[in-house]
N, C-alpha and C. Protein backbone atom coordinates (compact mmCIF):
# COMPACT_ATOMS: atom_id res chain seq x y z
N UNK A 1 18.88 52.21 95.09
CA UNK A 1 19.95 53.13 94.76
C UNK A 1 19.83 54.40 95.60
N UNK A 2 21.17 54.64 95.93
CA UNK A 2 21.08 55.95 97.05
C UNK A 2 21.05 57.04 95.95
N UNK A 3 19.84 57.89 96.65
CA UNK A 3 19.89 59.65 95.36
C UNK A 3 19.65 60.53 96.95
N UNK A 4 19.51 60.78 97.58
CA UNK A 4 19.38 61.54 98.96
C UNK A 4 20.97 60.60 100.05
N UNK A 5 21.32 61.93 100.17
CA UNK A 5 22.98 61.69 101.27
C UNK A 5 22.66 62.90 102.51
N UNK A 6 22.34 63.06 103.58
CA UNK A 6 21.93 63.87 104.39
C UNK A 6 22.93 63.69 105.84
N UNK A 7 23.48 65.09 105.89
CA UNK A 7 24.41 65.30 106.80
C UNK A 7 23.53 65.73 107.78
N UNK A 8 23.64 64.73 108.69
CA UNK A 8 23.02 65.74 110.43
C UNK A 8 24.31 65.36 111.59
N UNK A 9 23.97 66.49 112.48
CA UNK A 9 24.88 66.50 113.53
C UNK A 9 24.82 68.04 114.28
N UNK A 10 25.88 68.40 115.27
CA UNK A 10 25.83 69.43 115.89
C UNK A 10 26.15 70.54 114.90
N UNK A 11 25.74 71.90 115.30
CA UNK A 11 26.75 73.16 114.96
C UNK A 11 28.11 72.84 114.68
N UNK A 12 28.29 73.21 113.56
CA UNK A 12 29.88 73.29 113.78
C UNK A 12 31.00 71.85 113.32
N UNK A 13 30.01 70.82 113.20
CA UNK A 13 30.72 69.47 113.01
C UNK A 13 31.00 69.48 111.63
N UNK A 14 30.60 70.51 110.77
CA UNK A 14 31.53 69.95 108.97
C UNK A 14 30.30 70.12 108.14
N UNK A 15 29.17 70.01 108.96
CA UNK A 15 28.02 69.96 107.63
C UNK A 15 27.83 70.83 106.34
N UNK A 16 28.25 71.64 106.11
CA UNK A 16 28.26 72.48 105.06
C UNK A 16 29.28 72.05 104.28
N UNK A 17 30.52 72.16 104.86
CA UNK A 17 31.85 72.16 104.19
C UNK A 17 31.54 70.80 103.85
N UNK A 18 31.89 69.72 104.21
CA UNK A 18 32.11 68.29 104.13
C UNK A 18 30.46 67.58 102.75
N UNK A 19 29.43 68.76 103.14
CA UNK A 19 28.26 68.57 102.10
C UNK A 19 28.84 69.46 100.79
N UNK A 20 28.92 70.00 101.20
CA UNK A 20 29.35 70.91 99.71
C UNK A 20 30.37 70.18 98.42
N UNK A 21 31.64 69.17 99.49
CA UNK A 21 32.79 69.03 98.66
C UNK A 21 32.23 67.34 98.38
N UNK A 22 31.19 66.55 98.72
CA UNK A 22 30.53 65.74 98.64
C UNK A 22 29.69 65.98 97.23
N UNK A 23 28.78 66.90 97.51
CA UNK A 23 28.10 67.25 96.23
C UNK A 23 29.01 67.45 94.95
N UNK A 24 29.96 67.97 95.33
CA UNK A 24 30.94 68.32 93.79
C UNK A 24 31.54 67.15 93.76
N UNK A 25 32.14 65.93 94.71
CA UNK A 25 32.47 64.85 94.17
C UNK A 25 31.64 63.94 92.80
N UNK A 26 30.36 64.18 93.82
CA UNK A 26 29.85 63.11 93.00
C UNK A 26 28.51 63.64 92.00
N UNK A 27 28.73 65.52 92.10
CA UNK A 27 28.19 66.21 90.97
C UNK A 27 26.79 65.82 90.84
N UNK A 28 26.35 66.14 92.36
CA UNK A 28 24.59 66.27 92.61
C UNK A 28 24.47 67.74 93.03
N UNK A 29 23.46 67.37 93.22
CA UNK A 29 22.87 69.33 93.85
C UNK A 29 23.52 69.41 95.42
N UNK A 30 23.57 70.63 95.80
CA UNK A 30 23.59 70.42 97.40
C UNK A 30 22.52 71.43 98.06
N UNK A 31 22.27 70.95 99.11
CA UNK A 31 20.91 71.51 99.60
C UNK A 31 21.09 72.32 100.81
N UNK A 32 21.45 73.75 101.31
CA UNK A 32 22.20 73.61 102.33
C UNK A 32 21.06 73.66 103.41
N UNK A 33 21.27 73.55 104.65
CA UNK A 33 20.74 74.06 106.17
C UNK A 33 19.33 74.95 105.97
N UNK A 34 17.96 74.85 105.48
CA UNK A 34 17.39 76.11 105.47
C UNK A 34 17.22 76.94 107.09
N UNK A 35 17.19 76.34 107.80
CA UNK A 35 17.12 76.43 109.25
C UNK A 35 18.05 77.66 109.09
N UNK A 36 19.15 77.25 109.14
CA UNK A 36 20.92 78.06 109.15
C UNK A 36 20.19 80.17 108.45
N UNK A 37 20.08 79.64 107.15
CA UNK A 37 19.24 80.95 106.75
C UNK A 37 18.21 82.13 106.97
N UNK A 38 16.99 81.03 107.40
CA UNK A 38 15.98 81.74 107.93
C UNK A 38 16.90 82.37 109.61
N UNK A 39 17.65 81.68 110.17
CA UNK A 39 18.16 82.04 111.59
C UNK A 39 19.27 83.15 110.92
N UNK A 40 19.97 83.29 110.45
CA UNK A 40 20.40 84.81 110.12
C UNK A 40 19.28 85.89 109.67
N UNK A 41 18.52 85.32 109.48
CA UNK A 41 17.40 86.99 108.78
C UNK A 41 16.68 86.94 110.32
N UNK A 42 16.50 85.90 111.15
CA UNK A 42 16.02 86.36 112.85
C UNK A 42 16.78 87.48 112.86
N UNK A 43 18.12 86.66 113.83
CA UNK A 43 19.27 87.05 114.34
C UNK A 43 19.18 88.47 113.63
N UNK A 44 18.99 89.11 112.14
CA UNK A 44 19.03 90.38 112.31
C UNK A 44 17.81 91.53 112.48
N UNK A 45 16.77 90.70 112.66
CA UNK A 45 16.17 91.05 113.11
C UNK A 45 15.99 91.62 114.60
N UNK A 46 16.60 90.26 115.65
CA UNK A 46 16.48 90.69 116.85
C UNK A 46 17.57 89.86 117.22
N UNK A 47 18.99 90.35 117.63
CA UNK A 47 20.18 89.81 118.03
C UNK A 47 19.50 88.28 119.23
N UNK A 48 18.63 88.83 120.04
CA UNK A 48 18.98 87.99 121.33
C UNK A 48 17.64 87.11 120.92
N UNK A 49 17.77 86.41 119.90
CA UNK A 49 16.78 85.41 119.13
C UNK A 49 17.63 84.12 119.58
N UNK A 50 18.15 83.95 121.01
CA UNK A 50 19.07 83.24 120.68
C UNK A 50 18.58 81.46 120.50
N UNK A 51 19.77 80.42 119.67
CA UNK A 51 19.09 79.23 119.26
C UNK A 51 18.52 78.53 120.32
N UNK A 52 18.30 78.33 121.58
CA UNK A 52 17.82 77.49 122.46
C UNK A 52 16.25 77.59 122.92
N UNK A 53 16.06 79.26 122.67
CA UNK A 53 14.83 79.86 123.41
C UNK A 53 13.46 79.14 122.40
N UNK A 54 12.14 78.93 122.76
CA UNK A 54 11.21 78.50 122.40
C UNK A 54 10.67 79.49 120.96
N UNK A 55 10.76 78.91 119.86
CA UNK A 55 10.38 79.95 118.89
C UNK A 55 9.53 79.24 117.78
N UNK A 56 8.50 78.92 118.39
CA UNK A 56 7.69 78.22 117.57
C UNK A 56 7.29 78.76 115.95
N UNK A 57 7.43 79.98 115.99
CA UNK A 57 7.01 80.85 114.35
C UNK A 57 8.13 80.10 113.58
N UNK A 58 9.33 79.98 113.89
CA UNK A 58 10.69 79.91 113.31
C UNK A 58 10.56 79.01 112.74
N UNK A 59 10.16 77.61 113.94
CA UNK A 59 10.44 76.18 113.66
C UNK A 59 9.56 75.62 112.41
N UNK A 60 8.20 76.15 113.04
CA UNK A 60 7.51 76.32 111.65
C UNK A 60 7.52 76.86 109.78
N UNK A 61 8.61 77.82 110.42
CA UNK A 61 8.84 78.25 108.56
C UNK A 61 10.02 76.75 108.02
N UNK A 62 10.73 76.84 109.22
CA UNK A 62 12.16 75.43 108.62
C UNK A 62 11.32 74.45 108.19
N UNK A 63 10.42 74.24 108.52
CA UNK A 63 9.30 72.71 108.08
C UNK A 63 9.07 73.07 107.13
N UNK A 64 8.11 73.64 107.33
CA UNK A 64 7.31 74.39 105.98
C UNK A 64 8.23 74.62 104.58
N UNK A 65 9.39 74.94 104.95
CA UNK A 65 10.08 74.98 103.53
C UNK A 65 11.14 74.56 103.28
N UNK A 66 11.19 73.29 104.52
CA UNK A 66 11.76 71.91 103.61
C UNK A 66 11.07 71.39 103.12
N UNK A 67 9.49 70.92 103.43
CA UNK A 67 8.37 69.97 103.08
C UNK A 67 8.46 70.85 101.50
N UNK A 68 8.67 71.87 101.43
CA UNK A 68 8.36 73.12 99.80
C UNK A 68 9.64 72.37 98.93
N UNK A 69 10.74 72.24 99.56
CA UNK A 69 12.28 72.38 99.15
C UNK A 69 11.88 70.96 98.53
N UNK A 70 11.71 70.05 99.36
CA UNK A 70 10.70 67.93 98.93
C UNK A 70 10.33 68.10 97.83
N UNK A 71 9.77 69.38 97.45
CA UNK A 71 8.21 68.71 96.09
C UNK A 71 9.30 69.39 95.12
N UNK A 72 9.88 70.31 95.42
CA UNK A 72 10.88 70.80 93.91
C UNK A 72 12.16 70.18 93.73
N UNK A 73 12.22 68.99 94.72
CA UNK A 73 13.82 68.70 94.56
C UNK A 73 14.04 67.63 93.13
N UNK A 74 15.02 67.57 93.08
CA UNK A 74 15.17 67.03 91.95
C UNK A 74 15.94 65.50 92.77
N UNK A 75 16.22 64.53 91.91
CA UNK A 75 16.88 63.37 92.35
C UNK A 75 18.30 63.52 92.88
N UNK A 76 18.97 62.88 93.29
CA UNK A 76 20.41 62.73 93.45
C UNK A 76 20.83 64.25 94.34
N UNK A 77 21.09 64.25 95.21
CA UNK A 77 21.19 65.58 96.53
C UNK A 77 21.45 65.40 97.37
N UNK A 78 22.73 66.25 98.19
CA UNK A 78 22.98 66.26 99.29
C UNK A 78 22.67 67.37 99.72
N UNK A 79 22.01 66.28 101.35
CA UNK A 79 20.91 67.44 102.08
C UNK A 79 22.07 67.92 103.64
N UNK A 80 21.81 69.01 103.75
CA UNK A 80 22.38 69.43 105.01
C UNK A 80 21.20 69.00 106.36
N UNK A 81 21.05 68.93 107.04
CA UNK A 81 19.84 68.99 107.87
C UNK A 81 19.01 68.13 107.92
N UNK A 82 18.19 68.50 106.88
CA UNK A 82 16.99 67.62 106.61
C UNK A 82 15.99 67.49 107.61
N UNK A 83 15.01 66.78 107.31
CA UNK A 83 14.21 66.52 108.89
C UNK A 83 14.23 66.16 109.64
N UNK A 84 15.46 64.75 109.58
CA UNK A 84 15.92 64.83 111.59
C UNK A 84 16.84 66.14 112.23
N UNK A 85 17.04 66.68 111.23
CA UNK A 85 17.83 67.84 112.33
C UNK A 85 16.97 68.68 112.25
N UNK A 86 15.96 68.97 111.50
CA UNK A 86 15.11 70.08 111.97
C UNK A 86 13.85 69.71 112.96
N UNK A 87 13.57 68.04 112.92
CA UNK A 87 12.74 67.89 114.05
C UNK A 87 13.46 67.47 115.31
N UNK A 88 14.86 67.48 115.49
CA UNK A 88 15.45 67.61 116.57
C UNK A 88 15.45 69.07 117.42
N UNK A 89 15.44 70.23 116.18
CA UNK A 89 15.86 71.44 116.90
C UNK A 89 14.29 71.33 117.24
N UNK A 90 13.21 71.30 116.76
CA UNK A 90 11.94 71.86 116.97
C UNK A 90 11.70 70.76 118.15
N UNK A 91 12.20 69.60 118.61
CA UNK A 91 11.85 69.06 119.85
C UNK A 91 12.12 69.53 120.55
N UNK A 92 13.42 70.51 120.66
CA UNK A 92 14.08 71.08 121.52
C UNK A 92 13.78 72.33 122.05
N UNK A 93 12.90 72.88 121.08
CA UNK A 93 12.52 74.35 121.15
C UNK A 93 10.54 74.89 120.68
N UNK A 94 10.33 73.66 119.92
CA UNK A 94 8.70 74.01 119.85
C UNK A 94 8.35 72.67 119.63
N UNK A 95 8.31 71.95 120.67
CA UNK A 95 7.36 70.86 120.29
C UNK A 95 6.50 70.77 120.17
N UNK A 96 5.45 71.64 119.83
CA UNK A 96 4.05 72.02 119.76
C UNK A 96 4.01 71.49 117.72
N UNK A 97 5.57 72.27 117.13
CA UNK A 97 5.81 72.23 115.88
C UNK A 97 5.88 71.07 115.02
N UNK A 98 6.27 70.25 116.13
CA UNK A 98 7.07 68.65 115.68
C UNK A 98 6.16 67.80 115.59
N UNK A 99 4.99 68.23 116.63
CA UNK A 99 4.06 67.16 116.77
C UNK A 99 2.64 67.56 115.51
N UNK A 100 2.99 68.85 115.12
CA UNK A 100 1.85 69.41 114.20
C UNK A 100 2.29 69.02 112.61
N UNK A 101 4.10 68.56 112.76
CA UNK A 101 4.47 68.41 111.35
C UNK A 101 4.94 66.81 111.37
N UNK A 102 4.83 65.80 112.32
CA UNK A 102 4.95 64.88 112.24
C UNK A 102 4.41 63.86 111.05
N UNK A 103 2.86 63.77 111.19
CA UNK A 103 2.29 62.74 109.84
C UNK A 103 2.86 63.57 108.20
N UNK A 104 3.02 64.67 108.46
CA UNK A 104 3.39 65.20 106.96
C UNK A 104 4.32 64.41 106.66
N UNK A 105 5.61 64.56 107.65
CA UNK A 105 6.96 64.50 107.52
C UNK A 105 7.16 62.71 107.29
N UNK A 106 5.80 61.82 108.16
CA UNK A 106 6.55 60.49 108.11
C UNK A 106 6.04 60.02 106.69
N UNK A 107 4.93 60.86 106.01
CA UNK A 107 5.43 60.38 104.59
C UNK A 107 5.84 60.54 103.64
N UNK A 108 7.11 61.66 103.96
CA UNK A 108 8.17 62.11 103.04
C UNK A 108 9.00 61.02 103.48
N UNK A 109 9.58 60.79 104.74
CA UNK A 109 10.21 59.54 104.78
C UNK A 109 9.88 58.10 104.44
N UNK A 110 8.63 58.11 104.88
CA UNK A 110 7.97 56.50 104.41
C UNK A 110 8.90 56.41 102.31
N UNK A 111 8.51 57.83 101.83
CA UNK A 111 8.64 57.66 100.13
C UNK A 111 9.86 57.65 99.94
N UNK A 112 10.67 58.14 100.80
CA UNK A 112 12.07 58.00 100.17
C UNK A 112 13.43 57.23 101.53
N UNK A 113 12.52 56.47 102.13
CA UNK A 113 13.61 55.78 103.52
C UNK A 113 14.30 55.03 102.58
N UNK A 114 13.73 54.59 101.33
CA UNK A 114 15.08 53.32 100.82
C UNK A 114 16.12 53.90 100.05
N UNK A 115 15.81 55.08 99.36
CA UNK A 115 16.99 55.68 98.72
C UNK A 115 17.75 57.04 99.55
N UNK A 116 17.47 56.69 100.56
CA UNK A 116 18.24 58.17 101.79
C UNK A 116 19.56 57.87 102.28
N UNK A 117 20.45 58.01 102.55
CA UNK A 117 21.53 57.79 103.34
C UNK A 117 21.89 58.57 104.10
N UNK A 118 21.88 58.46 105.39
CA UNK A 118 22.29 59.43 106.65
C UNK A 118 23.13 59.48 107.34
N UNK A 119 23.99 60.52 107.61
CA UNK A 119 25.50 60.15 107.57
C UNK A 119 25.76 61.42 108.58
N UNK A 120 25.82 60.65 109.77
CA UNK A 120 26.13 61.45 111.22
C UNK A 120 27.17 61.94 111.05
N UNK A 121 27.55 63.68 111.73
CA UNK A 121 28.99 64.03 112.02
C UNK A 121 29.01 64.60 113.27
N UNK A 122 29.96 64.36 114.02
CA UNK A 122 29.91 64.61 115.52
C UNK A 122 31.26 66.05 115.78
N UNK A 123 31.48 66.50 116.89
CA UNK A 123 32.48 66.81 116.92
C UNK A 123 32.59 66.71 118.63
N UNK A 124 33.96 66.78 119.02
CA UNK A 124 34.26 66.84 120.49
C UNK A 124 33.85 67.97 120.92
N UNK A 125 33.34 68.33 121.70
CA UNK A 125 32.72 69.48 122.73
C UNK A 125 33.91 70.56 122.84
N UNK A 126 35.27 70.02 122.90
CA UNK A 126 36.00 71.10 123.05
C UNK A 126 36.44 72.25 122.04
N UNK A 127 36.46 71.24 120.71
CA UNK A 127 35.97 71.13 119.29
C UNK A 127 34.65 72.33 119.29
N UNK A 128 33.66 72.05 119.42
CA UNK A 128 32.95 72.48 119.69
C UNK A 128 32.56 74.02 119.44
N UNK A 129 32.91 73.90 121.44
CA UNK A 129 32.97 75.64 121.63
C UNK A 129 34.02 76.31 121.33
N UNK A 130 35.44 75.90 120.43
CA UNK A 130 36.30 76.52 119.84
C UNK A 130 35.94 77.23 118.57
N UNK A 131 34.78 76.56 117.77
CA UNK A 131 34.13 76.69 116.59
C UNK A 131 33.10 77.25 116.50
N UNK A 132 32.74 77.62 117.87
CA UNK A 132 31.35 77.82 118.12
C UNK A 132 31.00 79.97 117.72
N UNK A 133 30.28 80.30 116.98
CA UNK A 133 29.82 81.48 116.95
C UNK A 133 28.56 82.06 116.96
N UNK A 134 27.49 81.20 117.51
CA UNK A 134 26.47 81.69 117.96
C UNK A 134 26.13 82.86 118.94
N UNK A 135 25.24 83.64 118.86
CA UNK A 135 25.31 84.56 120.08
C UNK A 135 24.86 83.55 120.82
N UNK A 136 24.90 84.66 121.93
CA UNK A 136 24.58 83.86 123.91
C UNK A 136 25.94 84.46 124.69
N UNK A 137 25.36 83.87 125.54
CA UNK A 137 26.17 84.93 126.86
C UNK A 137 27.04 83.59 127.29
N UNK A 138 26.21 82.48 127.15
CA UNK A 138 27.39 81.45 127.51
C UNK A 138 27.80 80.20 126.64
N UNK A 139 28.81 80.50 126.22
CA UNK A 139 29.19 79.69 124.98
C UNK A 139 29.14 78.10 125.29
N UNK A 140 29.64 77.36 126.62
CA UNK A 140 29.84 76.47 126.80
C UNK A 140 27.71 75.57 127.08
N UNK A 141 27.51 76.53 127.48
CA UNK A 141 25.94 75.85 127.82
C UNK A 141 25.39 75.93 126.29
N UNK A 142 25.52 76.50 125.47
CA UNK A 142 25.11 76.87 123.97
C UNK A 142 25.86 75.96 123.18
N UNK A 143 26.75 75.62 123.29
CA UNK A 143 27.66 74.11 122.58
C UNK A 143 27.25 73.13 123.17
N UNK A 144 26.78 72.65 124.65
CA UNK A 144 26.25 71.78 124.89
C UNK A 144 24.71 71.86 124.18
N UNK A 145 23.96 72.77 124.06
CA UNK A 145 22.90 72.14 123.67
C UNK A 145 23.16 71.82 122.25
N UNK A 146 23.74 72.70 121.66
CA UNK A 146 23.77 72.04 120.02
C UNK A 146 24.13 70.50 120.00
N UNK A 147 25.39 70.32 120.99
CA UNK A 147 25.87 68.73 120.28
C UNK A 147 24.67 68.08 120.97
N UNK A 148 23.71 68.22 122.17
CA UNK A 148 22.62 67.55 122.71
C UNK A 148 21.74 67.26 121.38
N UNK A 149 21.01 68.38 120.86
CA UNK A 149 20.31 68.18 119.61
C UNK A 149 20.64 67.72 118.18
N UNK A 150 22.23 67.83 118.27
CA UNK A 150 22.63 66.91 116.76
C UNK A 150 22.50 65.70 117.34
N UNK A 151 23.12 64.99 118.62
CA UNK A 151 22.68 63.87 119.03
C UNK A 151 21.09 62.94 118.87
N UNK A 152 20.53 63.99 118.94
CA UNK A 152 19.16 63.73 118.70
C UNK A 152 18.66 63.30 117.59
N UNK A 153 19.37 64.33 116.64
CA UNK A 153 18.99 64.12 115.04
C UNK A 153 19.20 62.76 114.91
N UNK A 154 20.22 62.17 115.34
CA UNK A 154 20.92 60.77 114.95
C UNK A 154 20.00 59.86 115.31
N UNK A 155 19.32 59.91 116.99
CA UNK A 155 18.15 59.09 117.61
C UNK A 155 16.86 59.28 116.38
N UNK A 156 16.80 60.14 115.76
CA UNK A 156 15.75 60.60 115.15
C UNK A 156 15.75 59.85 113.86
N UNK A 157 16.44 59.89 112.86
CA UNK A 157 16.96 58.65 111.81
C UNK A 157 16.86 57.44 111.81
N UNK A 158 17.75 57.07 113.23
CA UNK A 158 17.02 55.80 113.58
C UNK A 158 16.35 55.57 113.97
N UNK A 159 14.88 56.13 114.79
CA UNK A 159 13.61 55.79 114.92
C UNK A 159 13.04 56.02 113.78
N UNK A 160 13.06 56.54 112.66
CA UNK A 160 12.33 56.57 111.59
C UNK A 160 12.80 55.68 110.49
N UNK A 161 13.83 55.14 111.01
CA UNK A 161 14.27 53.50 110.12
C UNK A 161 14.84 53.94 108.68
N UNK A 162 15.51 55.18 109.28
CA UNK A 162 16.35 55.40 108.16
C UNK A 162 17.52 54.30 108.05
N UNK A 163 18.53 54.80 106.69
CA UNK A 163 19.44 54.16 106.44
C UNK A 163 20.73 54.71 107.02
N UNK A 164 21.21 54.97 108.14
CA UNK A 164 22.17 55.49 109.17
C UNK A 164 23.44 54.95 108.77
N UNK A 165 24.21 55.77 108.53
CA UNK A 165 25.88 55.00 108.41
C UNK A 165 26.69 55.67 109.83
N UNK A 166 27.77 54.73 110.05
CA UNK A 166 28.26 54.57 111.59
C UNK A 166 28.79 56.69 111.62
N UNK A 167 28.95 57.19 112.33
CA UNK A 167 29.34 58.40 112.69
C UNK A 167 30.66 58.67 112.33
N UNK A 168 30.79 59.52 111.89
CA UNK A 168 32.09 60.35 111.57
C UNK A 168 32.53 61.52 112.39
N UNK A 169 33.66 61.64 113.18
CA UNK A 169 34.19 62.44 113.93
C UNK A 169 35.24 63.60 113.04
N UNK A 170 34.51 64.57 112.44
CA UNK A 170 35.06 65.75 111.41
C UNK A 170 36.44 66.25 112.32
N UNK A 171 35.97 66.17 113.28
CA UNK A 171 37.83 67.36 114.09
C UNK A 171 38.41 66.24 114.36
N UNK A 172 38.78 64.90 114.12
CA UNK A 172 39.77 63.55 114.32
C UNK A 172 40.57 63.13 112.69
N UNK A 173 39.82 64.02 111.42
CA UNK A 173 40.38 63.65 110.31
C UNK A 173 39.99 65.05 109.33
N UNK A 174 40.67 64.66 108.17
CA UNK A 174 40.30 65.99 106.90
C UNK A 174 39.48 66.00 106.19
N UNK A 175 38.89 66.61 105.65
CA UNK A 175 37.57 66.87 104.83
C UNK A 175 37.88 65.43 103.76
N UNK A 176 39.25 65.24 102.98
CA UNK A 176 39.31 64.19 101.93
C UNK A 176 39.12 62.99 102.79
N UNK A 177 39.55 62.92 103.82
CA UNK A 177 39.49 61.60 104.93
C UNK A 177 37.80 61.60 104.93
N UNK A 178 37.09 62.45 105.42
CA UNK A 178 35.49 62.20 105.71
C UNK A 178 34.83 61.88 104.18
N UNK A 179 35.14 62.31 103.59
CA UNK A 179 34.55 62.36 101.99
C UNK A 179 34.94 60.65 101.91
N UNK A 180 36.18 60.33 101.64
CA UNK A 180 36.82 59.08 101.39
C UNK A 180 35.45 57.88 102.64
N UNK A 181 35.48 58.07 103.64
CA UNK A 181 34.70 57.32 104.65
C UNK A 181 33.54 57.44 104.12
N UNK A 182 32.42 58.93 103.15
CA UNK A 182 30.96 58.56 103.38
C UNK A 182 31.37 57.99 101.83
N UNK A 183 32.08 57.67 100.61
CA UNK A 183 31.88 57.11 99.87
C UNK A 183 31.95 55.63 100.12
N UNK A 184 32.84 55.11 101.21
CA UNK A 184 32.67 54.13 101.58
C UNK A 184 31.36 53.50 102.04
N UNK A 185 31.20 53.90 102.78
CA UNK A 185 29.71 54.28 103.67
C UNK A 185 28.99 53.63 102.30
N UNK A 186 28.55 54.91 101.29
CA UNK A 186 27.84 54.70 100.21
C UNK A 186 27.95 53.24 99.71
N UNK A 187 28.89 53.17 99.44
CA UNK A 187 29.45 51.24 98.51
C UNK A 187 29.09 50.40 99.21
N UNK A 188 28.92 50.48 100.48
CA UNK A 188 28.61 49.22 101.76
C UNK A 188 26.96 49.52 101.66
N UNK A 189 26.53 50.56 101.71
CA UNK A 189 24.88 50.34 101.46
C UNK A 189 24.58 50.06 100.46
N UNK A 190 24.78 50.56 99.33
CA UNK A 190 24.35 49.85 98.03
C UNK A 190 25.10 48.39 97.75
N UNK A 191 25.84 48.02 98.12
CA UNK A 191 26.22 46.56 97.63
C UNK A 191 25.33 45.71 98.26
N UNK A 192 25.28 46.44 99.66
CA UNK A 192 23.80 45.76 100.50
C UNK A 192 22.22 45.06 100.07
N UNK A 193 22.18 46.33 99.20
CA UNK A 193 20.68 46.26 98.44
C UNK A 193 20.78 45.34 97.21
């Protein structure tokens, strides 16, 4: 039985919105981005924290308190992020981090790969940097790396033998259209099992 639904993908592709109106469908918790959070209390800390540069302290707190967020969660939750998108950004930016939180992380997945569902959202690049509000000086090289590293997240799921449902393109349909597709999604994996 699916109790974990985890949105990964680029900046900007729906993950919040599309998790949020998910969670109230089907009246679980929602878990948002901790990454997303701790990177606004940077960002005001020091504007030009920008997301690409090597920030190993950072990558380390996002681990650290998802692995925290794991032991208090309760059943049935939709996760924003989760650990393929946070060990995508930390491949991207401290791999020193990824490789120090790896055995933790593969047996949070080993305990819960059969009840996870992972549910890619993409968006078009042009899409993208239209949506895009990160600082940086260049928006278009800063939208490419995000959709590079949500891409990743997705490689990342499926090397860890998650339960991956086919990708959803958020700027090609409406939030009820994507909702309508991951419940589908949902019914095709569990009828599976």
């Amino acid at each position: 039985m699916i109790q974990n639904i985890v949105f990964i993908g680029p900046h900007a592709s729906g993950k919040s919105t599309l998790g949020k109106a998910l969670a109230t469908a089907l009246d679980w918790q929602f878990d948002e981005e901790i990454g997303y959070r701790i990177r606004q209390e940077v960002l005001a800390l020091n504007p030009q924290a920008y997301a690409h540069k090597n920030q190993p302290d950072f990558d380390f707190k996002v681990m650290q308190e998802e692995l925290k967020r794991d032991d208090l969660s309760v059943s049935f939750r939709v996760i924003e992020t989760w650990h393929p998108g946070n060990f995508a950004f930390a491949e991207a930016r401290s791999p020193e981090v990824a490789i120090e939180f790896k055995p933790i992380v593969d047996k949070i997945i080993s305990k819960n790969r059969k009840c996870t569902l992972v549910q890619p959202l993409l968006i078009n690049l042009e899409t993208a940097i239209l949506r895009f509000h990160e600082p940086g000086s260049d928006k278009v090289q800063l939208a490419n790396w995000f959709m590079t590293v949500g891409r990743r997240a997705i490689e990342i799921a499926d090397e860890w033998d998650l339960q991956v449902c086919p990708t959803i393109f958020t700027d090609l349909c409406s939030i009820d259209e994507a909702v309508e597709m991951v419940f589908k999604n949902i019914n095709q994996v569990e009828s599976s099992q």
